[in-house]
Protein backbone atom coordinates (compact mmCIF):
# COMPACT_ATOMS: atom_id res chain seq x y z
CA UNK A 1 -48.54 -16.81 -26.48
CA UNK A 2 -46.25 -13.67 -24.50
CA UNK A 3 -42.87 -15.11 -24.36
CA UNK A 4 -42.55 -14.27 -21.07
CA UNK A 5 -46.14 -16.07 -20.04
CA UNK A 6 -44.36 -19.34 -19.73
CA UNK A 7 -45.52 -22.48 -17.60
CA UNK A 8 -43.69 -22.57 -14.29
CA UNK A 9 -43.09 -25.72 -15.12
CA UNK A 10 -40.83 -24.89 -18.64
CA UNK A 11 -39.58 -21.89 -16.25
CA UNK A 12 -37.75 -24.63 -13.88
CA UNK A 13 -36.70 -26.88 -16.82
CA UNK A 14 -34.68 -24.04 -18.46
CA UNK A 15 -33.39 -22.82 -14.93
CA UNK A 16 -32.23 -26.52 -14.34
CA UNK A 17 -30.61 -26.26 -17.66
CA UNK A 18 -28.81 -23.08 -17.13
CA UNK A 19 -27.76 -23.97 -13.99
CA UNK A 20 -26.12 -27.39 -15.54
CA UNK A 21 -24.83 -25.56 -17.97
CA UNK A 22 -22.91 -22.36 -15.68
CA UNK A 23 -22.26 -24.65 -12.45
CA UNK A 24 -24.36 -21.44 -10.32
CA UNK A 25 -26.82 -22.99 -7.85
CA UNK A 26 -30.38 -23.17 -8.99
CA UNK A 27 -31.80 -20.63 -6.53
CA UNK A 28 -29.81 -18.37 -7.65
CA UNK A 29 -30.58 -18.87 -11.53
CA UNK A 30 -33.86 -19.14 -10.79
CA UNK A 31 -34.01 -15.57 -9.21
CA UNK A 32 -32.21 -13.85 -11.90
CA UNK A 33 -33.96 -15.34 -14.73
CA UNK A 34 -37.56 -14.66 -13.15
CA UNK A 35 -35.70 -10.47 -12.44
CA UNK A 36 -34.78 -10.24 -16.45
CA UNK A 37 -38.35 -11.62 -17.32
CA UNK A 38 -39.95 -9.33 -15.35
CA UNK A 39 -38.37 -6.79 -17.42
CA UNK A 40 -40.19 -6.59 -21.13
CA UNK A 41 -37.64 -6.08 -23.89
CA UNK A 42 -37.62 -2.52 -25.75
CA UNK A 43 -38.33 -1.80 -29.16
CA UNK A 44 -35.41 -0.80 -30.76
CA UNK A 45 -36.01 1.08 -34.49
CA UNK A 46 -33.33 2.31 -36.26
CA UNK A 47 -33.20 5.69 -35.58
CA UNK A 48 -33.12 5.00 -32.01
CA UNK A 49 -29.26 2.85 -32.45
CA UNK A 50 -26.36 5.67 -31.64
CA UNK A 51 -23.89 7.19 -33.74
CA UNK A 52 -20.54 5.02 -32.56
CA UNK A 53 -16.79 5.87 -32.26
CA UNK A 54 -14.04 3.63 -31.93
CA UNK A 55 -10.61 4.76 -30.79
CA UNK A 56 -8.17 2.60 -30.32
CA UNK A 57 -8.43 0.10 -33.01
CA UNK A 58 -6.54 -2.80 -31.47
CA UNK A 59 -7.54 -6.53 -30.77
CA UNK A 60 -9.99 -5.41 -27.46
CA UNK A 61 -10.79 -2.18 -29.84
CA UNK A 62 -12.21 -4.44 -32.17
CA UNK A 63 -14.21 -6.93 -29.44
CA UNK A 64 -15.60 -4.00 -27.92
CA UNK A 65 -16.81 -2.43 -31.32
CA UNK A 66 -18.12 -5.71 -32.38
CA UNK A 67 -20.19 -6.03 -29.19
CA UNK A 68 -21.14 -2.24 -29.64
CA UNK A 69 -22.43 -2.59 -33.11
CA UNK A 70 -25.50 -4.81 -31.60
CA UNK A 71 -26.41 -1.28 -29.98
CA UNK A 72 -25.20 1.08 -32.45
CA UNK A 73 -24.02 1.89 -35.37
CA UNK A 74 -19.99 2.31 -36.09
CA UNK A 75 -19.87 5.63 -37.98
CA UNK A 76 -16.26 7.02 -36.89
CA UNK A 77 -13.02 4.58 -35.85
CA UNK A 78 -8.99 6.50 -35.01
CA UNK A 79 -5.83 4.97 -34.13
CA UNK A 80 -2.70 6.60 -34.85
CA UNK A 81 -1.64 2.86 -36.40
CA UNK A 82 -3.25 3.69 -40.01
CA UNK A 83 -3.51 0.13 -40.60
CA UNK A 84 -4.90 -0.59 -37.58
CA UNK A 85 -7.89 2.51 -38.60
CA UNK A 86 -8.45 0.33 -42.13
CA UNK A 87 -8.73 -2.72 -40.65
CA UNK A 88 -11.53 -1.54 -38.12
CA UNK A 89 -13.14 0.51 -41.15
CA UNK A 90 -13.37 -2.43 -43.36
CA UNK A 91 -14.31 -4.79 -40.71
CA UNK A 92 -17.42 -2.25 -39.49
CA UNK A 93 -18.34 -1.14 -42.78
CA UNK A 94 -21.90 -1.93 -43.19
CA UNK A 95 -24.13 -1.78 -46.74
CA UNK A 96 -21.09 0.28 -48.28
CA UNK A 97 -21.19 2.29 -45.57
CA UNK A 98 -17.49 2.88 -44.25
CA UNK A 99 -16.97 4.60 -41.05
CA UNK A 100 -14.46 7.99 -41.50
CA UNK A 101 -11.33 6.98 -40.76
CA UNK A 102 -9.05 9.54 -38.11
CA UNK A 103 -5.72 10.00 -36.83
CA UNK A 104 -6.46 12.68 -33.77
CA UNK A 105 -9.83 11.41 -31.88
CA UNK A 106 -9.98 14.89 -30.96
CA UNK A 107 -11.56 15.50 -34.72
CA UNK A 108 -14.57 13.17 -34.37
CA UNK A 109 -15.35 14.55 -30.88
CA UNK A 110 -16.96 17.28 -33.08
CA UNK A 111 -19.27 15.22 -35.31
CA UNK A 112 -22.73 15.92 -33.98
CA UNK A 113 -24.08 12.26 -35.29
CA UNK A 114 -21.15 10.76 -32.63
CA UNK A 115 -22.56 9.91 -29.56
CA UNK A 116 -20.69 7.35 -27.92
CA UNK A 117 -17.04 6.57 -27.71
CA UNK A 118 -15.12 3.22 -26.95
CA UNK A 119 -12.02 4.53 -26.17
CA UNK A 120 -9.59 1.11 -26.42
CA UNK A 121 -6.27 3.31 -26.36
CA UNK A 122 -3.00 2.31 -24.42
CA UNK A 123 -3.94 3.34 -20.67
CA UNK A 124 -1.76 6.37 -21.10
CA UNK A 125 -4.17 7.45 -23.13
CA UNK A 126 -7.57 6.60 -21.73
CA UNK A 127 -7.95 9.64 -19.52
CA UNK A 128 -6.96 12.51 -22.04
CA UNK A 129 -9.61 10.68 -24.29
CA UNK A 130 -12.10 10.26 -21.55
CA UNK A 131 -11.91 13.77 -20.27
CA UNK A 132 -12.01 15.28 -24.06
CA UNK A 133 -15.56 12.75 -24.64
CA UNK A 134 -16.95 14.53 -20.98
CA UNK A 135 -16.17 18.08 -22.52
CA UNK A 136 -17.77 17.45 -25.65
CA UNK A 137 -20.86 15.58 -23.83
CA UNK A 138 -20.09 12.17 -25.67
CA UNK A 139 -21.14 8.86 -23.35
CA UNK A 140 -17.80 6.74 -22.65
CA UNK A 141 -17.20 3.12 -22.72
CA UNK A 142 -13.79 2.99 -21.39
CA UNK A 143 -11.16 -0.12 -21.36
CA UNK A 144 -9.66 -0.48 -17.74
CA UNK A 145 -7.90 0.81 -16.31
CA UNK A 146 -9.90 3.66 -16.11
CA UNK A 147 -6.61 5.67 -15.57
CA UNK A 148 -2.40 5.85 -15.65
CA UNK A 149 -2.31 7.82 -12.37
CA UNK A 150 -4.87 8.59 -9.13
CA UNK A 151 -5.18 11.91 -10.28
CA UNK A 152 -6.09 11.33 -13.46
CA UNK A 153 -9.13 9.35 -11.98
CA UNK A 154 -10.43 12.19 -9.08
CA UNK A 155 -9.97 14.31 -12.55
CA UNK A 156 -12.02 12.38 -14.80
CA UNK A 157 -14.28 11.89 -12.21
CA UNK A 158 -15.07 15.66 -11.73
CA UNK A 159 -15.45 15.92 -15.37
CA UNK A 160 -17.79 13.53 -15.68
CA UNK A 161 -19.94 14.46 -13.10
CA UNK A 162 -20.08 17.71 -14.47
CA UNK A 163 -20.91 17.21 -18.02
CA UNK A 164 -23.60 14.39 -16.95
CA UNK A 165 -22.59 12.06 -19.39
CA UNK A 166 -23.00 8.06 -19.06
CA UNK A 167 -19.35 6.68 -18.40
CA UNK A 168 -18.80 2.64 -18.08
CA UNK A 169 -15.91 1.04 -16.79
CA UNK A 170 -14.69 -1.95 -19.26
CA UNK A 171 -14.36 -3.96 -16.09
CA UNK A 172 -16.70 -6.77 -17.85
CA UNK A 173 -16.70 -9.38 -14.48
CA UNK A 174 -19.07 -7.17 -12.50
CA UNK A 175 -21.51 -8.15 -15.24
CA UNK A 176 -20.79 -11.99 -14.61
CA UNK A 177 -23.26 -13.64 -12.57
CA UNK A 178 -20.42 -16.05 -10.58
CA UNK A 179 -18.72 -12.93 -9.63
CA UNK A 180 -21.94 -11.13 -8.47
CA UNK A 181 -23.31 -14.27 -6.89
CA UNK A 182 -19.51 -14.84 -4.72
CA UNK A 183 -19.77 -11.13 -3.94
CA UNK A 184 -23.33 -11.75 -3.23
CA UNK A 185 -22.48 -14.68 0.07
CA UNK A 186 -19.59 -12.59 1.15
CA UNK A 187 -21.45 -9.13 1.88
CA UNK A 188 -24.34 -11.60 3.15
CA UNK A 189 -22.02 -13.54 5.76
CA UNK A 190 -22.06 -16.75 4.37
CA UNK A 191 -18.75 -17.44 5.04
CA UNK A 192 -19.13 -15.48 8.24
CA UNK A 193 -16.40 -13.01 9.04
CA UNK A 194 -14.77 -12.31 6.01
CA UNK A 195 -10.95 -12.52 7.06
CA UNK A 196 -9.19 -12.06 3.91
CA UNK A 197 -9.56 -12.16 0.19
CA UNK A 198 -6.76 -13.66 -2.05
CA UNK A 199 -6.07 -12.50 -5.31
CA UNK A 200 -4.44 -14.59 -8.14
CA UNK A 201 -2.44 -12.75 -11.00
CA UNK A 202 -0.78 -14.03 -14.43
CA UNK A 203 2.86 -13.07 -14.27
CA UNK A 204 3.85 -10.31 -16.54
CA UNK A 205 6.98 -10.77 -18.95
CA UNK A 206 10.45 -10.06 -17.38
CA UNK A 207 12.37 -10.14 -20.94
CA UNK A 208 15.00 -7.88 -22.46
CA UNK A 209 16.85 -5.75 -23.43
CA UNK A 210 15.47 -4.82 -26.34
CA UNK A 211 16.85 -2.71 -29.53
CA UNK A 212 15.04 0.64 -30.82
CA UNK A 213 14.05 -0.10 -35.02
CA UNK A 214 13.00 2.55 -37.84
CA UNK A 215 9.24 3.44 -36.92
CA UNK A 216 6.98 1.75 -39.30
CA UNK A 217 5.52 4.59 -41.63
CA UNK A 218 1.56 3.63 -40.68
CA UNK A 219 2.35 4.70 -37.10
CA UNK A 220 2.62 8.31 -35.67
CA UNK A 221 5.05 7.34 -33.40
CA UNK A 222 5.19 10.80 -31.14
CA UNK A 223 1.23 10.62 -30.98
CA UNK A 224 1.14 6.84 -29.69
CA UNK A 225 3.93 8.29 -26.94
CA UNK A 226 1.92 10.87 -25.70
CA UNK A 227 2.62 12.25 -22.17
CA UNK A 228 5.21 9.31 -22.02
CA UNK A 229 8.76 10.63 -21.81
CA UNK A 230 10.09 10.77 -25.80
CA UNK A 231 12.14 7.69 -26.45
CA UNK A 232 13.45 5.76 -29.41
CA UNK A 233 10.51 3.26 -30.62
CA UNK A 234 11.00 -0.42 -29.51
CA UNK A 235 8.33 -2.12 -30.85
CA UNK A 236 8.27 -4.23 -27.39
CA UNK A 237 6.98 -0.98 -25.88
CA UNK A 238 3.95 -0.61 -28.43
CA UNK A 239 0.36 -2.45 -29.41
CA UNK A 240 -0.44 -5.57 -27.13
CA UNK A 241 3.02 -5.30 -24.88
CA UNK A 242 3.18 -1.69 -23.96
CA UNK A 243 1.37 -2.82 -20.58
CA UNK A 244 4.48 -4.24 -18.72
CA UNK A 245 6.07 -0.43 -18.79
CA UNK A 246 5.65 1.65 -16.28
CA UNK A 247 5.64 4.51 -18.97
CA UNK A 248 2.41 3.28 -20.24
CA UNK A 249 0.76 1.22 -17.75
CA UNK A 250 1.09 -1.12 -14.60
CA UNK A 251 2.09 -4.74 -15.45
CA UNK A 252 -0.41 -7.28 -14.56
CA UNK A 253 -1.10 -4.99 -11.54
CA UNK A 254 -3.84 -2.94 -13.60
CA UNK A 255 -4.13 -5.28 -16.06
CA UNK A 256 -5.78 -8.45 -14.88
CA UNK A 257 -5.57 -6.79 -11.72
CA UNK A 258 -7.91 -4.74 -12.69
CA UNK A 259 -10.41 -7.16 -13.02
CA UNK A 260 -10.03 -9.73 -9.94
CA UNK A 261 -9.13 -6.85 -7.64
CA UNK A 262 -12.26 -4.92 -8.81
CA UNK A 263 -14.48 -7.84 -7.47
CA UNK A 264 -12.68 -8.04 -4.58
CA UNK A 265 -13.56 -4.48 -4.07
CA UNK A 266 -17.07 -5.22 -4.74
CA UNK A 267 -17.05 -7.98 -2.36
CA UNK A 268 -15.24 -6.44 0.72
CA UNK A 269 -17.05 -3.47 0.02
CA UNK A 270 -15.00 -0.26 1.80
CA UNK A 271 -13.95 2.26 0.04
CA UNK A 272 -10.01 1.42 0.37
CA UNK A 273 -7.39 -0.68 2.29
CA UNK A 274 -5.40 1.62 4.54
CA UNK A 275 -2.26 -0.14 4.33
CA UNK A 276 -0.38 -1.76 2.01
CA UNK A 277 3.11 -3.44 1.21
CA UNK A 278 4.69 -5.38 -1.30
CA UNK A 279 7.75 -7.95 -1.72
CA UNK A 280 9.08 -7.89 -5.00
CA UNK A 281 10.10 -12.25 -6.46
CA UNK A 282 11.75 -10.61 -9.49
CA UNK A 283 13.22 -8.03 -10.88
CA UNK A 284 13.21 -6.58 -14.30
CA UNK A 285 15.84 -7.02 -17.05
CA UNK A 286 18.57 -3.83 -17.65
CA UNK A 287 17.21 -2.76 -20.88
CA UNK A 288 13.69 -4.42 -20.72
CA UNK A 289 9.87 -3.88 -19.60
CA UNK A 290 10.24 -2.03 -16.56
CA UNK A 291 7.11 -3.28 -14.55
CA UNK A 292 7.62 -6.23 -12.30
CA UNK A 293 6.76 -9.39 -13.62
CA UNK A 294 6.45 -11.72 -9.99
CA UNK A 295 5.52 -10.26 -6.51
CA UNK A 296 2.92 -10.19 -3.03
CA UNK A 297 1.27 -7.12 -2.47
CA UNK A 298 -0.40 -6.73 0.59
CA UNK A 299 -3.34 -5.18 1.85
CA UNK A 300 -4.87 -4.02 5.40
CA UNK A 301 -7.96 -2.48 5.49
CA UNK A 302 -8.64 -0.21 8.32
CA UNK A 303 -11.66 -3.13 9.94
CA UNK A 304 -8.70 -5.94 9.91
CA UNK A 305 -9.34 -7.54 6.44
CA UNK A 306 -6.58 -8.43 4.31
CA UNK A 307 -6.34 -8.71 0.70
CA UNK A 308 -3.06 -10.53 -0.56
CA UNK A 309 -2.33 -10.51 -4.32
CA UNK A 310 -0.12 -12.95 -5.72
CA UNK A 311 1.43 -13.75 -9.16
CA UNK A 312 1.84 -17.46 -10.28
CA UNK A 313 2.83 -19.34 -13.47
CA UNK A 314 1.13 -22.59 -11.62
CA UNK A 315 -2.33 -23.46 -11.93
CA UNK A 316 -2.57 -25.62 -8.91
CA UNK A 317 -2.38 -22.66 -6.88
CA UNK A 318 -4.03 -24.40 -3.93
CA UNK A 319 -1.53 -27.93 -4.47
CA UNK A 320 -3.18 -31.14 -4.92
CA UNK A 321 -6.58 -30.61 -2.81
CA UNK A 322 -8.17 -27.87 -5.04
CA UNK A 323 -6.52 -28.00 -8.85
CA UNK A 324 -7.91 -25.25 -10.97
CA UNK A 325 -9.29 -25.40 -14.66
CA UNK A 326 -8.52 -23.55 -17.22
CA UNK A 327 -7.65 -20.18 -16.09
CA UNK A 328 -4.52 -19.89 -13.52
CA UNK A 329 -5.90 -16.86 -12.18
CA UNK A 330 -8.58 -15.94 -9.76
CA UNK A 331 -10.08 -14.50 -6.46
CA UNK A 332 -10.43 -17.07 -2.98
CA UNK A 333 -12.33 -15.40 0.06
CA UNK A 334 -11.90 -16.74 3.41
CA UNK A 335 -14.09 -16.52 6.46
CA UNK A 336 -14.22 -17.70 9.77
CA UNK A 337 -17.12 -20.40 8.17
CA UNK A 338 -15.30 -21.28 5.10
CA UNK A 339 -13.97 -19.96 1.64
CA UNK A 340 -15.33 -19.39 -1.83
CA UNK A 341 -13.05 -19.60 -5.18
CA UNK A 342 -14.36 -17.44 -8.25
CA UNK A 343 -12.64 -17.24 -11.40
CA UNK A 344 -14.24 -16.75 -14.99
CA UNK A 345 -14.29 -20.85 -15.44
CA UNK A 346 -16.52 -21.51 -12.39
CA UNK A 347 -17.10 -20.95 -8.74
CA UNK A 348 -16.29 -23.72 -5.84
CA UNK A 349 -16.34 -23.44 -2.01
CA UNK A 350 -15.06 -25.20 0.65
CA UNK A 351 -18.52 -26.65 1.46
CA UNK A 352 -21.19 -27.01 -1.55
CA UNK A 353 -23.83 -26.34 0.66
CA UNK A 354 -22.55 -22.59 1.16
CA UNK A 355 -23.61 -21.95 -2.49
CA UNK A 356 -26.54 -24.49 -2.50
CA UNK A 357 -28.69 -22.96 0.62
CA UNK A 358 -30.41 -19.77 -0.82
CA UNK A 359 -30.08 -16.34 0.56
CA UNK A 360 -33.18 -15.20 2.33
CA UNK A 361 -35.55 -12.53 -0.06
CA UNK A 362 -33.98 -9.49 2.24
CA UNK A 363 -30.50 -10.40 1.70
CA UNK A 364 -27.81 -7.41 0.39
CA UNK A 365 -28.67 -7.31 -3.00
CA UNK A 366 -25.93 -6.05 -5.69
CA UNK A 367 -26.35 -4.34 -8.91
CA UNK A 368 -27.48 -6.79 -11.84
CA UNK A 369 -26.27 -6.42 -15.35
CA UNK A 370 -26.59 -9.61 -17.31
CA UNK A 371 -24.06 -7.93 -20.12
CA UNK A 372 -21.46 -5.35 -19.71
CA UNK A 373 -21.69 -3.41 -22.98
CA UNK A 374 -25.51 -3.70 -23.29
CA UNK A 375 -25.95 -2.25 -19.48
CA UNK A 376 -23.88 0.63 -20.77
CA UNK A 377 -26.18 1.42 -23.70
CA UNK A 378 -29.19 0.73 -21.31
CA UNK A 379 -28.27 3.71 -19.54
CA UNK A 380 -26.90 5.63 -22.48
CA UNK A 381 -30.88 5.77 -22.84
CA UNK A 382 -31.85 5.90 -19.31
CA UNK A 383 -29.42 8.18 -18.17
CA UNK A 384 -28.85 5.82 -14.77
CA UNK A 385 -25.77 5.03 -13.61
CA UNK A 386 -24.12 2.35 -15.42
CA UNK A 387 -22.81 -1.00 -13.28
CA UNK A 388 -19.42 0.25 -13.18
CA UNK A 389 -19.67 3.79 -13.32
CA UNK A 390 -16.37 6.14 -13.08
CA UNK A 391 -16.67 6.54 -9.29
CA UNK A 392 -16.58 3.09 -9.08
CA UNK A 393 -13.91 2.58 -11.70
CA UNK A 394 -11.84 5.06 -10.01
CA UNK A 395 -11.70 3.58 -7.01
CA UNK A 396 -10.85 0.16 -7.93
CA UNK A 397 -7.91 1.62 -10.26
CA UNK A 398 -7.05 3.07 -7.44
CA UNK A 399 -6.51 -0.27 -5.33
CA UNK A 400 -4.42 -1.19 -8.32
CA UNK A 401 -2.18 1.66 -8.03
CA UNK A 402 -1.37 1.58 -4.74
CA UNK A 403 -0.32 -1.98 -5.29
CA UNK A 404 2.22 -0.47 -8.37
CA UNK A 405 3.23 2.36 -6.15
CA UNK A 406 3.91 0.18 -3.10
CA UNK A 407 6.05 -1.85 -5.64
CA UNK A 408 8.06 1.26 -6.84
CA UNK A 409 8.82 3.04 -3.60
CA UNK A 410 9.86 -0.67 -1.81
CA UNK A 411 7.80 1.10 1.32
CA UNK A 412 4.99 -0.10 3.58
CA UNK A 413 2.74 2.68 3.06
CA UNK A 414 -0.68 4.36 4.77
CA UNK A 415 -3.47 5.65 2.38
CA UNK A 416 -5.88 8.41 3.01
CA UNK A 417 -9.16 6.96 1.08
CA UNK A 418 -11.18 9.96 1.46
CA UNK A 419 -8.47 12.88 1.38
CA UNK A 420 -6.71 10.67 -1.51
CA UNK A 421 -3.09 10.67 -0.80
CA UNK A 422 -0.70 8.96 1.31
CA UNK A 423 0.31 9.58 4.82
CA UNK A 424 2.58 9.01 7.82
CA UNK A 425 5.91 7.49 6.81
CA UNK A 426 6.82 7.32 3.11
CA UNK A 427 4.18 9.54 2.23
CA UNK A 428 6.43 12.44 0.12
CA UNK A 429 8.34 9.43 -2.07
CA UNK A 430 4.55 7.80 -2.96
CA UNK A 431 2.60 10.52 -3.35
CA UNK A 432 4.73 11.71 -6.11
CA UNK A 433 3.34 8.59 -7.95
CA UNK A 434 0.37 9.92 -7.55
CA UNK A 435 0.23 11.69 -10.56
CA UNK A 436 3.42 11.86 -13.19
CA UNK A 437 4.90 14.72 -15.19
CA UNK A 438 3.02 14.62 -19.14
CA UNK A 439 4.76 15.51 -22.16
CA UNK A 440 3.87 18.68 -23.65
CA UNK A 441 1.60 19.33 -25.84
CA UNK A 442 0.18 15.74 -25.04
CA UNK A 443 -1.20 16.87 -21.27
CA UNK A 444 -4.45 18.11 -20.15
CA UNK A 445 -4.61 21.05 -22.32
CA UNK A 446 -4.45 19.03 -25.39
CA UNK A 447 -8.14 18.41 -24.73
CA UNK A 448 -9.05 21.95 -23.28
């Protein structure tokens, strides 16, 4: 019998199941699983699996090439750590075969059998590597952020536009069904007038000061810099804790920020708050990471809605009434008819029946991807736009930033979403965060 020919009957046991099993209503599992059967599977032979490329061969370098290698085949991995490189070749090396091993990504942008890249760098790197895959017509899975800077993004997102290749965002939660199904109510008016959305953060580290060390001989230490300003290596400042300087990234900001404010973005559904201002709970050590490790930033969008992020070390965020599991981080709406918590652990509202009653067949909609990295290779083959596509990842980078920038100036501030840039008072001292100053040769010439 056609797998997908199934009894209606086994059809509702499995949604029952699945629903049991994820805590999503069954209406709503029932509609996406009866959308993916509709869709056949496609044959996949051999010579139909890309030619992949991993740079950036960290811990999230190696998930994403793992998850890649269902879709492709490794050929190619860089990282200017040269253990780092031989641990991803050995751990991707298939039948004897061992991918090449590079130090400058800019050298496998030339093989003709490389047709993707996962580009895992630091964030100061992911837009020098994203705009050198556009120019040599190589499809992108890129980590989030998409970008260091604003400009980098309205950059990257020219480029990619013009060269037509397939970009995804590694913003993995728009491909979760609880975070499509919350966004889902919202844009639908379940919770009638959306009022404001509530965004949970980790806090970052507020530790120091540190002391600079000899640089380990497997690392190129000026290469992993970058645009940064030169310094001394501290190894604080490099691999999994270069994120809480603002050298290199953004602190939880555009870290997990990344994620929770993207689906609030998703959810509210304009382009960009308006205004925004921040209080700062702690400040960093002399000699430490430099981003800020506790603070409120908040949002205004230009219709009234407000979206508040907030950093906590507590996971009873909401006190006794509504204790979270697992995660301490997460996204609450609220409406004038009620609120709906989403995190990666579950989704819970202040009534059950506003997940329970099913939206009518007409209802808004939103993209579907079932798996982040697969949807990307979907449309490596389609050539459609990818659920997160670098438009989109641009643009929720961007509420990130202005969270960071808000932060550094200590200013209330007014953004221009369309014209890109900050206005009214303030607007010379933040729009020079806009984009930052990069290290020769390491700016966007390197990959001209």
């Amino acid at each position: 019998m056609n797998p997908f020919q199934i009894s209606r009957r086994s059809f509702l046991k499995r949604c029952s199941t699945v629903a049991a099993m994820s805590g999503l209503p069954l209406w709503f599992v029932e509609r996406q699983l009866a959308a993916a059967e509709a869709v056949q599977p496609k044959a996949v032979s051999p010579n139909s699996r890309p030619g992949v490329a991993l740079v950036g061969c960290g811990g999230m370098g190696k998930g994403d090439a793992t998850n890649a290698a269902n879709h492709g085949e490794i050929v190619a991995v860089c990282d200017v750590d040269e253990k780092h490189a031989a641990e991803a070749a050995a751990k991707f090396t298939v039948d004897g075969k061992v991918p090449k091993i590079y130090g400058d990504f800019r050298k496998l942008l030339e093989r003709d059998d490389v047709h993707v890249i996962l580009n895992a760098t630091p964030d100061h790197w992911h837009t020098l590597v994203n705009l050198g895959a556009a120019r040599a017509r190589k499809d992108v899975y890129g980590e989030k952020p998409l970008t260091l800077t604003i400009d980098e993004g309205r950059r990257l997102v020219g480029a990619v536009k013009q060269s037509g290749i397939v970009l995804q965002t590694g913003t993995q939660q728009r491909s979760s069904s609880r975070f499509r199904l919350a966004c889902e109510l919202v844009r639908n008016g379940r919770l009638g007038k959306l009022q404001e959305a509530k965004v949970w953060l980790p806090a970052g580290l507020c530790e120091g000061p540190f002391t600079t060390s000899a640089v380990p001989a497997e690392l190129n230490w000026d290469f992993w810099l970058g645009q940064a300003p030169k310094t001394d290596y501290v190894k604080e400042r490099c691999h999994r804790t270069f994120r809480f300087w603002y050298e290199y990234s953004g602190g939880t900001m555009t870290d997990w920020g990344a994620h929770h404010n993207d689906i609030a973005y998703w959810a509210i559904g304009l382009l960009a708050p308006r205004d925004v201002e921040s209080t700062i709970l702690t400040q960093p050590v002399a000699g430490g990471y430099t981003t800020f490790s506790e603070y409120e930033v908040r949002y205004t969008y230009a219709n009234g809605i407000k979206l508040t992020i907030l950093t906590t070390k507590d996971d009873s965020i909401f006190g006794a009434k509504v204790k979270l599991d697992g995660q301490r981080n997460g996204i609450r709406f609220e409406g004038t008819d009620g609120w709906i918590w989403v995190n990666r652990d579950g989704i819970k509202a202040s009534d059950p029946e506003l997940l329970k009653t099913p939206l009518p067949e007409n209802a808004v909609q939103l993209y579907r991807s079932a798996n982040h990295m697969e949807n990307f290779f979907d449309c490596v083959k389609s050539r459609k736009a990818p659920i997160c596509d670098v438009e989109t990842g641009h643009r929720s980078a961007t509420m990130c930033h202005l969270g960071a920038i808000s932060m550094r100036t200590g200013k209330t501030l007014t953004w221009d979403a369309d014209a890109e840039k900050f206005t009214g008072a303030h607007a010379a001292a933040a729009n020079a965060h806009v984009k930052r100053e990069m290290r020769a040769p390491y700016d966007y010439s390197f990959v001209s």
